[in-house]
N, C-alpha and C. Protein backbone atom coordinates (compact mmCIF):
# COMPACT_ATOMS: atom_id res chain seq x y z
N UNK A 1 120.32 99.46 94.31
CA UNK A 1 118.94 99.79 93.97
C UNK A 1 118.90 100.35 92.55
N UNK A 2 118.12 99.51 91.88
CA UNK A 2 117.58 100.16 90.59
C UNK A 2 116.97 101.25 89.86
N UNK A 3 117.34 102.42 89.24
CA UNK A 3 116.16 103.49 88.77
C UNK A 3 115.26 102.85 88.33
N UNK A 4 113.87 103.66 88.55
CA UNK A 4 112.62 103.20 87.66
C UNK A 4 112.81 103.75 86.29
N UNK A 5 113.02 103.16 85.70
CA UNK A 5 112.59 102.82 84.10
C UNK A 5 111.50 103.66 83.55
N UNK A 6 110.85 104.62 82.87
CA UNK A 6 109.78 105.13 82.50
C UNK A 6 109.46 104.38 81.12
N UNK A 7 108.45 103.92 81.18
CA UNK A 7 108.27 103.16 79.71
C UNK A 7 107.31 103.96 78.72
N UNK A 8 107.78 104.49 77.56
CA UNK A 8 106.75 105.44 76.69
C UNK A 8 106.38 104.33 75.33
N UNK A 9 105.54 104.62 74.89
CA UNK A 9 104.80 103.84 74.17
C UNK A 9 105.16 104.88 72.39
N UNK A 10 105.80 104.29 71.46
CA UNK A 10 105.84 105.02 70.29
C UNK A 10 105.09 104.92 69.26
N UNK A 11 104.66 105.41 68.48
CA UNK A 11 104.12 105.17 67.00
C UNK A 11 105.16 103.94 66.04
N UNK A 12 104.77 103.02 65.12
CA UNK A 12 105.66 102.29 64.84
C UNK A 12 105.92 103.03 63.39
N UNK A 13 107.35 102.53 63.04
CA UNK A 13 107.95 103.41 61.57
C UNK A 13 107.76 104.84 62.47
N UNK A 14 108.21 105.51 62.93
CA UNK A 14 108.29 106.84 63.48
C UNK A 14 109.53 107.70 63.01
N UNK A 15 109.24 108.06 61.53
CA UNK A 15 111.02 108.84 61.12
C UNK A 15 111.71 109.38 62.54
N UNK A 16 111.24 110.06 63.27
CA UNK A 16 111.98 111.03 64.47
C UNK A 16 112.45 110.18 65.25
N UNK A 17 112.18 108.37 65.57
CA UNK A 17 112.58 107.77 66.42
C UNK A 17 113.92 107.36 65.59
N UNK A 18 113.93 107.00 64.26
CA UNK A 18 115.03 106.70 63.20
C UNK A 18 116.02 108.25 63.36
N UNK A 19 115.43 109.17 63.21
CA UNK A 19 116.41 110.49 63.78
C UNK A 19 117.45 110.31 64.45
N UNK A 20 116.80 110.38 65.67
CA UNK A 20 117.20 110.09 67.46
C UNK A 20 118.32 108.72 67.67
N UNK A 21 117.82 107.94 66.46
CA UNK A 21 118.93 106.65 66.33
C UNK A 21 119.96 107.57 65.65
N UNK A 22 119.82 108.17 64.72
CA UNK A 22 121.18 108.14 63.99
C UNK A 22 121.75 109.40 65.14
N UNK A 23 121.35 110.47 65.67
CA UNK A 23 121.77 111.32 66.53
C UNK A 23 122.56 110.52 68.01
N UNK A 24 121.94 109.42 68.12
CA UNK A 24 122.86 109.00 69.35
C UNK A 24 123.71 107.88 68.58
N UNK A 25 123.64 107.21 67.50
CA UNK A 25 124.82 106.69 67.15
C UNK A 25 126.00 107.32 66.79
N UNK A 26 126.06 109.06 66.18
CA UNK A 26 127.17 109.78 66.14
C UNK A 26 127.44 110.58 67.37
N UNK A 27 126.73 110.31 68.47
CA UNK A 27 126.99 111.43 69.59
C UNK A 27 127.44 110.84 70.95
N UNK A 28 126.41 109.51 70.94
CA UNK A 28 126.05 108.67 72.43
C UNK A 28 127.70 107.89 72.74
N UNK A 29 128.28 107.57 71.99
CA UNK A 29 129.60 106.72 71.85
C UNK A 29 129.18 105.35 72.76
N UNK A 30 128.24 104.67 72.09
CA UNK A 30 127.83 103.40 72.28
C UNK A 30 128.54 102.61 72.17
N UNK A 31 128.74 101.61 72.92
CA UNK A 31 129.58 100.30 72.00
C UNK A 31 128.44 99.39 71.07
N UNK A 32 127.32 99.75 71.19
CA UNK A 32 126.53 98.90 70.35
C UNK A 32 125.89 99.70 69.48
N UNK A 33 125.65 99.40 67.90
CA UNK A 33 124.61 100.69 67.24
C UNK A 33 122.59 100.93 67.74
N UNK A 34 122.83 102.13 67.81
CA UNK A 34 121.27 102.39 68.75
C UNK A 34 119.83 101.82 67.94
N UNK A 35 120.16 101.02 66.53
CA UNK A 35 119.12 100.40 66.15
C UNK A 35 118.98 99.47 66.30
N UNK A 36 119.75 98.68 67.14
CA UNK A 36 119.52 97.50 68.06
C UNK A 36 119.27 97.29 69.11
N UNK A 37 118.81 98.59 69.95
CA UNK A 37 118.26 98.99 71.11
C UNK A 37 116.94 98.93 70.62
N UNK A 38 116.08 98.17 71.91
CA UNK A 38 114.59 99.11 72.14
C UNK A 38 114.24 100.29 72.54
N UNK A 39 113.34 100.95 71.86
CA UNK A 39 113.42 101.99 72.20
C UNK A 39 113.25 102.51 73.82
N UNK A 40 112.94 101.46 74.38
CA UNK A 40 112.83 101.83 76.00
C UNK A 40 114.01 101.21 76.80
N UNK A 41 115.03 100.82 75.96
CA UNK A 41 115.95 100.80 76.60
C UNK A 41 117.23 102.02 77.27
N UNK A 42 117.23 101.39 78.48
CA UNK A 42 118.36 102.56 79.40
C UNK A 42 119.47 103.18 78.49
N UNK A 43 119.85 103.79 77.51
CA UNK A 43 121.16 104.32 77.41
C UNK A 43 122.21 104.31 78.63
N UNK A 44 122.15 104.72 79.15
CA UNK A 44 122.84 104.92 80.47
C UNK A 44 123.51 103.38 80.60
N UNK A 45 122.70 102.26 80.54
CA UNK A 45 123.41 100.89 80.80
C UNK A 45 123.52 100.12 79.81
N UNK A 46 123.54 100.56 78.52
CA UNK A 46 124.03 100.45 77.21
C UNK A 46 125.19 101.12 76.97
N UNK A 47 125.75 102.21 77.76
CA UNK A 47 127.20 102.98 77.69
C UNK A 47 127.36 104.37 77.72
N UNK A 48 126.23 104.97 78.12
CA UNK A 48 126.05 106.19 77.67
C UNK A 48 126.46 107.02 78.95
N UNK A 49 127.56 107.94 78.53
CA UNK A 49 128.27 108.87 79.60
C UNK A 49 127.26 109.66 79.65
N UNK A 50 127.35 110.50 81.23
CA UNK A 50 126.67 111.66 81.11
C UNK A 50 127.25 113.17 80.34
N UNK A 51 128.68 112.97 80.16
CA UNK A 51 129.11 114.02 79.11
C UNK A 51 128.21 113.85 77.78
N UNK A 52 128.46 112.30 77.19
CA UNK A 52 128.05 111.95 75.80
C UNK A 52 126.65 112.51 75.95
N UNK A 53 125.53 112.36 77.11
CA UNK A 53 124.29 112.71 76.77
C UNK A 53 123.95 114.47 76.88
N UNK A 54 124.90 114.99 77.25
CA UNK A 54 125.28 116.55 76.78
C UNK A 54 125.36 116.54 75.28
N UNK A 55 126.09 115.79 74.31
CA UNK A 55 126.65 116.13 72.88
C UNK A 55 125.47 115.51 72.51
N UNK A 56 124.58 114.41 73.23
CA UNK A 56 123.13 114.18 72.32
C UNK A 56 122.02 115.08 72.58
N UNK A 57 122.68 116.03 73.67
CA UNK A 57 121.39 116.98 73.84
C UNK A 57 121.45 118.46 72.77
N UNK A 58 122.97 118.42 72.55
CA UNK A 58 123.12 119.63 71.73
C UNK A 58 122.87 119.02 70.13
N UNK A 59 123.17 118.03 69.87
CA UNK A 59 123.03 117.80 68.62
C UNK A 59 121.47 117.42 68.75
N UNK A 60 120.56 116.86 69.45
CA UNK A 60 119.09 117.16 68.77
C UNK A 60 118.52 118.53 68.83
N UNK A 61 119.24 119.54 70.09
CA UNK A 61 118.41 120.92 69.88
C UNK A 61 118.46 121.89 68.64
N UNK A 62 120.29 121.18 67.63
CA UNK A 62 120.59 121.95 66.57
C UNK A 62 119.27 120.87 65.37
N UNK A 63 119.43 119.94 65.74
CA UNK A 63 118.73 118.92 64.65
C UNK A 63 117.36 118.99 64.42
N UNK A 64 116.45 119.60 65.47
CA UNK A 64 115.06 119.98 65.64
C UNK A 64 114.55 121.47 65.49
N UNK A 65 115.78 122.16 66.06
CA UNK A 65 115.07 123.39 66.22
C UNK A 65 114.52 123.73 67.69
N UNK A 66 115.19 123.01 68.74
CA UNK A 66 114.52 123.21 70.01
C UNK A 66 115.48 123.61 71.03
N UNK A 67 115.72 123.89 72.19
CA UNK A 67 115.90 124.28 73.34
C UNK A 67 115.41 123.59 74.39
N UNK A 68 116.58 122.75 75.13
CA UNK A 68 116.13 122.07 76.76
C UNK A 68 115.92 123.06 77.51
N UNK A 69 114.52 123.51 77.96
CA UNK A 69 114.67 123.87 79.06
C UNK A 69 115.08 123.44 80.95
N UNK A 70 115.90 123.83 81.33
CA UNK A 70 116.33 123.85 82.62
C UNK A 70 115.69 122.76 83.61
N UNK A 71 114.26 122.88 83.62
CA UNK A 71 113.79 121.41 84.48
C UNK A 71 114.11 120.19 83.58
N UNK A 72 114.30 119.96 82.31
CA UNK A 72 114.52 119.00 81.36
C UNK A 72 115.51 118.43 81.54
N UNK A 73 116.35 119.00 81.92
CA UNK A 73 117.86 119.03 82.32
C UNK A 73 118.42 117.65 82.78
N UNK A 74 117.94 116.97 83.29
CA UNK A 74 117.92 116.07 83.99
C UNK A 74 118.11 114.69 83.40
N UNK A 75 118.86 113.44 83.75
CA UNK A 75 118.99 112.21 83.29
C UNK A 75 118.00 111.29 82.56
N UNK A 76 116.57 111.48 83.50
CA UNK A 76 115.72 110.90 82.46
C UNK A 76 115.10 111.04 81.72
N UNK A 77 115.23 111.78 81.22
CA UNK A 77 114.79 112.90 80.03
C UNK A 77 115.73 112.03 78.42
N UNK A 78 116.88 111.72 79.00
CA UNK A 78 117.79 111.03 77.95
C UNK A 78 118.10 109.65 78.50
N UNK A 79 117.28 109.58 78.84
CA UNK A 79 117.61 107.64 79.46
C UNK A 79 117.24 106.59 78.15
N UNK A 80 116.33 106.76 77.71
CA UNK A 80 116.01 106.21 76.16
C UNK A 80 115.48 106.74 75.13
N UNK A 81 115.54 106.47 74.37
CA UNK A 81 115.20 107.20 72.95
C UNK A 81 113.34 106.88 73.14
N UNK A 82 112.61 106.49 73.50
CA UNK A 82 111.49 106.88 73.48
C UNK A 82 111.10 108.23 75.00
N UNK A 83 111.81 108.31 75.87
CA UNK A 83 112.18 109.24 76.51
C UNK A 83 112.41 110.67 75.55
N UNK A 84 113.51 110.20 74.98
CA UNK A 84 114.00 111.71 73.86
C UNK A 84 112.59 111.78 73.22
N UNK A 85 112.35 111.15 72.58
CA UNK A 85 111.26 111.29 71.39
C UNK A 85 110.37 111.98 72.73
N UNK A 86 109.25 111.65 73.21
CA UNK A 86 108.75 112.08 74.12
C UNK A 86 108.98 113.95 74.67
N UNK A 87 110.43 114.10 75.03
CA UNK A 87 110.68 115.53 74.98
C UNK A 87 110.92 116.55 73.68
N UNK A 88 111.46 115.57 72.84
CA UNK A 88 111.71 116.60 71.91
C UNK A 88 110.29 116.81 71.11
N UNK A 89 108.71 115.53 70.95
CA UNK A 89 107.83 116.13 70.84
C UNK A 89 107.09 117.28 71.49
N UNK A 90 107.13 116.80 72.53
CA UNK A 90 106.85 118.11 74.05
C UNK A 90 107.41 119.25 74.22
N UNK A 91 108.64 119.35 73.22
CA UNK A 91 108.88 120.86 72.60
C UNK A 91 108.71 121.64 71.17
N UNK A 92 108.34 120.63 70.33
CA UNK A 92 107.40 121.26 69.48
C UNK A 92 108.36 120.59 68.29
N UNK A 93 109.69 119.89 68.57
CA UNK A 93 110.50 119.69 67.13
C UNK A 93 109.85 118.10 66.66
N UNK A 94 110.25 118.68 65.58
CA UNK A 94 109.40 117.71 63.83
C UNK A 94 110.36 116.89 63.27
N UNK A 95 110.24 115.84 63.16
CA UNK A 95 110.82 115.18 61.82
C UNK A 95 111.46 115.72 60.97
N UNK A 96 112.15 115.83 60.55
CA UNK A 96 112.49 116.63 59.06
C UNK A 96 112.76 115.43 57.65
């Protein structure tokens, strides 16, 4: 049985989604680079350990300025980069 998929809808040219690429291409240990992903694609079935999505959670909270809180915690929260984008707007971090 399949997880449901959450599909988020992005702004197009979105620097923070270009962020979130370069943050999971040095963190996610992809075998593929994450700008050849859609952004609603699964990480998880692109290669993504659940350790690795620990080192992408610490490297966007240092990269934004934010803090996961505890219910966040959770797998689909980092299942795709419009997922990330999605939380890390919903905690208040910016583009830089």
């Amino acid at each position: 049985m399949r997880a449901k998929q959450t599909r988020v809808e992005l702004p197009i040219d979105n620097p923070m989604t270009e962020e979130i690429r370069l943050i999971i291409n040095d963190h996610a240990r992809l075998p593929v680079a994450a700008g050849t992903l859609d952004a609603n694609a699964n990480l998880y079935q692109a290669g993504m350990t659940s350790h690795a999505s620990v080192k992408v959670m610490l490297a966007l909270e240092d990269h934004f300025d934010i803090e996961f809180p505890d219910q966040m915690l959770n797998p689909t929260v980092f299942e795709s980069i419009a997922s990330i984008q999605a939380a890390v707007t919903e905690l208040g971090g910016a583009a830089k």
